[in-house]
C-alpha atoms as a PDB file:
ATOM      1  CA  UNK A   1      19.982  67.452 -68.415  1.00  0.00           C
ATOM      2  CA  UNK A   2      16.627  65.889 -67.791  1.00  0.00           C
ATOM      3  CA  UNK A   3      16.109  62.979 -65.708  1.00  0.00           C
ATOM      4  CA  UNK A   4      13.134  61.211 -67.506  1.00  0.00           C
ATOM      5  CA  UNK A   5      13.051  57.765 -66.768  1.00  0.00           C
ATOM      6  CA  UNK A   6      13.989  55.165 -63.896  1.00  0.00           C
ATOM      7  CA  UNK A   7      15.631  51.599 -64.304  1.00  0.00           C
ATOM      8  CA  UNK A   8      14.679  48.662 -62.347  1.00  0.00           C
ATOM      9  CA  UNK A   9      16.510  45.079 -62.347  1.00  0.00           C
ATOM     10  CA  UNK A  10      14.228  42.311 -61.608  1.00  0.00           C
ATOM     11  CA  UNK A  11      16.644  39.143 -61.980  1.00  0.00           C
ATOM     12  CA  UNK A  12      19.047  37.240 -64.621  1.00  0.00           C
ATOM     13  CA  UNK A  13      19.548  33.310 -64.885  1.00  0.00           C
ATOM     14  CA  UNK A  14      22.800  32.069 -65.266  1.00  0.00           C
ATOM     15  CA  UNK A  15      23.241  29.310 -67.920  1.00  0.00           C
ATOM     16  CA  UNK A  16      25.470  27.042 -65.394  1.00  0.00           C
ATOM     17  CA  UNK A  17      24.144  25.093 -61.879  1.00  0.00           C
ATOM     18  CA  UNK A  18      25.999  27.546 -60.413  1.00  0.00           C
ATOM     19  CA  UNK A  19      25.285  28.667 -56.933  1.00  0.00           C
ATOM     20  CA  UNK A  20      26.186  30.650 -53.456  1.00  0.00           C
ATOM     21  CA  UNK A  21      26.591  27.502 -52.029  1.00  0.00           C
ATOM     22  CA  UNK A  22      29.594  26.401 -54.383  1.00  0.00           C
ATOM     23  CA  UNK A  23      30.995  29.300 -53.532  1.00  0.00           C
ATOM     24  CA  UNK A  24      30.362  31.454 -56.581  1.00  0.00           C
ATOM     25  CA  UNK A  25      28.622  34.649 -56.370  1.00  0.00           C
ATOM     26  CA  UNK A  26      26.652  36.642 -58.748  1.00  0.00           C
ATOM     27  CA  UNK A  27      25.631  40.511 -58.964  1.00  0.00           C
ATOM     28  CA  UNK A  28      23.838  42.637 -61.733  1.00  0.00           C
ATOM     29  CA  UNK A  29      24.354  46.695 -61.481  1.00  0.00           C
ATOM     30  CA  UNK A  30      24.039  49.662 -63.282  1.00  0.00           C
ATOM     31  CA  UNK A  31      25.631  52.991 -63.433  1.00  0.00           C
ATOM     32  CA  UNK A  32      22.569  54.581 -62.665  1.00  0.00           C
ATOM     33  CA  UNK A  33      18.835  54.245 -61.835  1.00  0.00           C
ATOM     34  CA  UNK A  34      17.611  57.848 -63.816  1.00  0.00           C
ATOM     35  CA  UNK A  35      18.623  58.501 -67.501  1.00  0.00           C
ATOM     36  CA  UNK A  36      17.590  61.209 -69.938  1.00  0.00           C
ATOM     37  CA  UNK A  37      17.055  59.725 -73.592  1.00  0.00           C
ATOM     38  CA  UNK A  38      20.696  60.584 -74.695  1.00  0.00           C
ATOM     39  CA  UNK A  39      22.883  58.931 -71.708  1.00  0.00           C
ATOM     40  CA  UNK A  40      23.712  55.198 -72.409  1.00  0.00           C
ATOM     41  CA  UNK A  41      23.387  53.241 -69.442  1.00  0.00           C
ATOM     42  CA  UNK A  42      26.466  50.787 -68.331  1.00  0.00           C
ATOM     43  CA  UNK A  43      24.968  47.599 -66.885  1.00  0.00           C
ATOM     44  CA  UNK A  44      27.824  44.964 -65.206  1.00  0.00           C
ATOM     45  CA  UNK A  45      26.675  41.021 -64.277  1.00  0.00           C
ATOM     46  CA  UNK A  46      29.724  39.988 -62.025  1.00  0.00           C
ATOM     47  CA  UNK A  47      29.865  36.502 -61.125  1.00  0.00           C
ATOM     48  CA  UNK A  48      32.957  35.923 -59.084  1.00  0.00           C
ATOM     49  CA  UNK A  49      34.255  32.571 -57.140  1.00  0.00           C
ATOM     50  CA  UNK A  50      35.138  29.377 -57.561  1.00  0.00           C
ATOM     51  CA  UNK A  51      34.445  29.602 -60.838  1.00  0.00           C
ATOM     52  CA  UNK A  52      35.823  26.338 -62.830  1.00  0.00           C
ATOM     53  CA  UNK A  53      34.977  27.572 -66.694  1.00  0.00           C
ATOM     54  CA  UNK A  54      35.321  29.598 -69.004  1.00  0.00           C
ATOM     55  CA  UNK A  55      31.685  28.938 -70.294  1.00  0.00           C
ATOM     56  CA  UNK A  56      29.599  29.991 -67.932  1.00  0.00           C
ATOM     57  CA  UNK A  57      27.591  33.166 -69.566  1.00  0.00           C
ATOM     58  CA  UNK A  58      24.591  34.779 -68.335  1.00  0.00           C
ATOM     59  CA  UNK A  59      21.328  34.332 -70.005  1.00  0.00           C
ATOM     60  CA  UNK A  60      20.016  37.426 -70.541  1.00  0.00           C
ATOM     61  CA  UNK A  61      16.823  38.884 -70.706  1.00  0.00           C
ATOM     62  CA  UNK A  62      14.717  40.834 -73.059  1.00  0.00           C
ATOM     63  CA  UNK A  63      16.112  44.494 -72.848  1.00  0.00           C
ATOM     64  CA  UNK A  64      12.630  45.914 -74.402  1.00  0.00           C
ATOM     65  CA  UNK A  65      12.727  49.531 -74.022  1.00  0.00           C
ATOM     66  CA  UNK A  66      17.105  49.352 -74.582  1.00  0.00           C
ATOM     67  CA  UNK A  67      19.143  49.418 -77.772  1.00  0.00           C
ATOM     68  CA  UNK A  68      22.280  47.408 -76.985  1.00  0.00           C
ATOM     69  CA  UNK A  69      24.997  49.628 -78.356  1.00  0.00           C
ATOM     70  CA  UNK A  70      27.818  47.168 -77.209  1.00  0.00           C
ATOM     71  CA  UNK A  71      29.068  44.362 -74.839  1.00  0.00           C
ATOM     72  CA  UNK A  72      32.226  42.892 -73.878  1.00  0.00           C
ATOM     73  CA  UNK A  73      33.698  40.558 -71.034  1.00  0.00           C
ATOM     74  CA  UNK A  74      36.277  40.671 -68.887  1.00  0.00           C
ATOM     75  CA  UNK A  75      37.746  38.412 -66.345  1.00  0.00           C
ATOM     76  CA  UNK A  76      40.418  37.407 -63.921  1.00  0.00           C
ATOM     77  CA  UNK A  77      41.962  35.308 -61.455  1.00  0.00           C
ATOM     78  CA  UNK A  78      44.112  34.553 -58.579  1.00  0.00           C
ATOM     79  CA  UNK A  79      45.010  31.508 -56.830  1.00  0.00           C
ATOM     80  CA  UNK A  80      45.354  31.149 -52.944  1.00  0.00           C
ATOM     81  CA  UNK A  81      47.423  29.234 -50.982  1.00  0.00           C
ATOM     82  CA  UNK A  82      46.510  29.478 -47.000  1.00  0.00           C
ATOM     83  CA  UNK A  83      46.357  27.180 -44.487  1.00  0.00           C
ATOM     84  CA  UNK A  84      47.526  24.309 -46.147  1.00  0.00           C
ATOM     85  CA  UNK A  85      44.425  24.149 -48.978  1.00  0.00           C
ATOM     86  CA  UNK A  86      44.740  25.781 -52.600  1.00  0.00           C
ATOM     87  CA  UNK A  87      41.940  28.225 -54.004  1.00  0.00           C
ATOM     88  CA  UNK A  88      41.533  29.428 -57.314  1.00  0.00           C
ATOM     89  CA  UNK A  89      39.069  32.635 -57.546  1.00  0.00           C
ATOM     90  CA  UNK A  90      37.906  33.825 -61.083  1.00  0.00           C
ATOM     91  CA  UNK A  91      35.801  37.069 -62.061  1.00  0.00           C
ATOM     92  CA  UNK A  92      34.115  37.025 -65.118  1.00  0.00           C
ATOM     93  CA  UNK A  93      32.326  40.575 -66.056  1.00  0.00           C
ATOM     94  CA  UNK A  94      30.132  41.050 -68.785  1.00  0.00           C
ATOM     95  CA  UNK A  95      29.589  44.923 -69.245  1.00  0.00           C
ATOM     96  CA  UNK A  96      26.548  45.634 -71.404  1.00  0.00           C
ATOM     97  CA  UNK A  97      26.255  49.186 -73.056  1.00  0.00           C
ATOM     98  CA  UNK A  98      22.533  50.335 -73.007  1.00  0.00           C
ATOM     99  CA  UNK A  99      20.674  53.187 -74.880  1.00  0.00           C
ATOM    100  CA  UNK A 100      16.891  53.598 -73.916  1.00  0.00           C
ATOM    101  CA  UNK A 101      14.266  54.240 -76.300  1.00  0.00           C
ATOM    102  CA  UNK A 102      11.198  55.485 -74.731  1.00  0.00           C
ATOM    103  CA  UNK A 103      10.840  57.430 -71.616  1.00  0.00           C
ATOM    104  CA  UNK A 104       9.546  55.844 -68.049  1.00  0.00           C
ATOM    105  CA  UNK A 105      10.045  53.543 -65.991  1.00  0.00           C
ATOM    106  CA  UNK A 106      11.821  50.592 -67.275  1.00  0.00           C
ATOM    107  CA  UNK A 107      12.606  47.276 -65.849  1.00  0.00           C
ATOM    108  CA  UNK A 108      15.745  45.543 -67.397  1.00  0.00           C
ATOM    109  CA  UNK A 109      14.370  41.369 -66.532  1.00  0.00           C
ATOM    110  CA  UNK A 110      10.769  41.576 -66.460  1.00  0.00           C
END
């Protein structure tokens, strides 16, 4: 198979002041950077932490160049007891199924 085309992530905004600093993180991948016209493409925004809700989704940008062929979202949690002080941890995962339409380079955020 053909590798015709590259993917690039510039950034996402999260609809929530969330932040390193209250402990939550964030990350944005993909399955791969090259593609061929008939591979979908399996992008994965993780935001992970001290995450108090439910509601917290990412605000996504235009995937120009991508057919979204499905989504869903995962999540889960743990709680933490150590050293005397409680944690609760959540991961939420949104996976987004991606089909491109046009070879090149293409930059999922732009």
């Amino acid at each position: 198979m053909k590798r015709i085309g590259e993917i690039f992530f510039i950034g996402f905004l999260l609809i929530a002041s969330v932040s390193k600093a209250d402990g939550v993180t964030f990350r944005a991948t993909v399955d791969r950077n090259q593609y061929s016209l008939d591979e979908t493409i399996n992008l994965a925004l993780t935001l992970s932490g001290d995450v108090q809700s439910d509601d917290v989704h990412p605000q996504l940008p235009d995937f120009a160049g991508f057919e979204v062929m499905g989504s869903t979202v995962g999540s889960t949690s743990r709680s933490i007891y150590q050293n005397g002080s409680f944690q609760y941890l959540k991961t939420l995962i949104y996976h987004y199924t991606l089909l491109p339409q046009q070879a090149g380079t293409l930059v999922i955020g732009a």
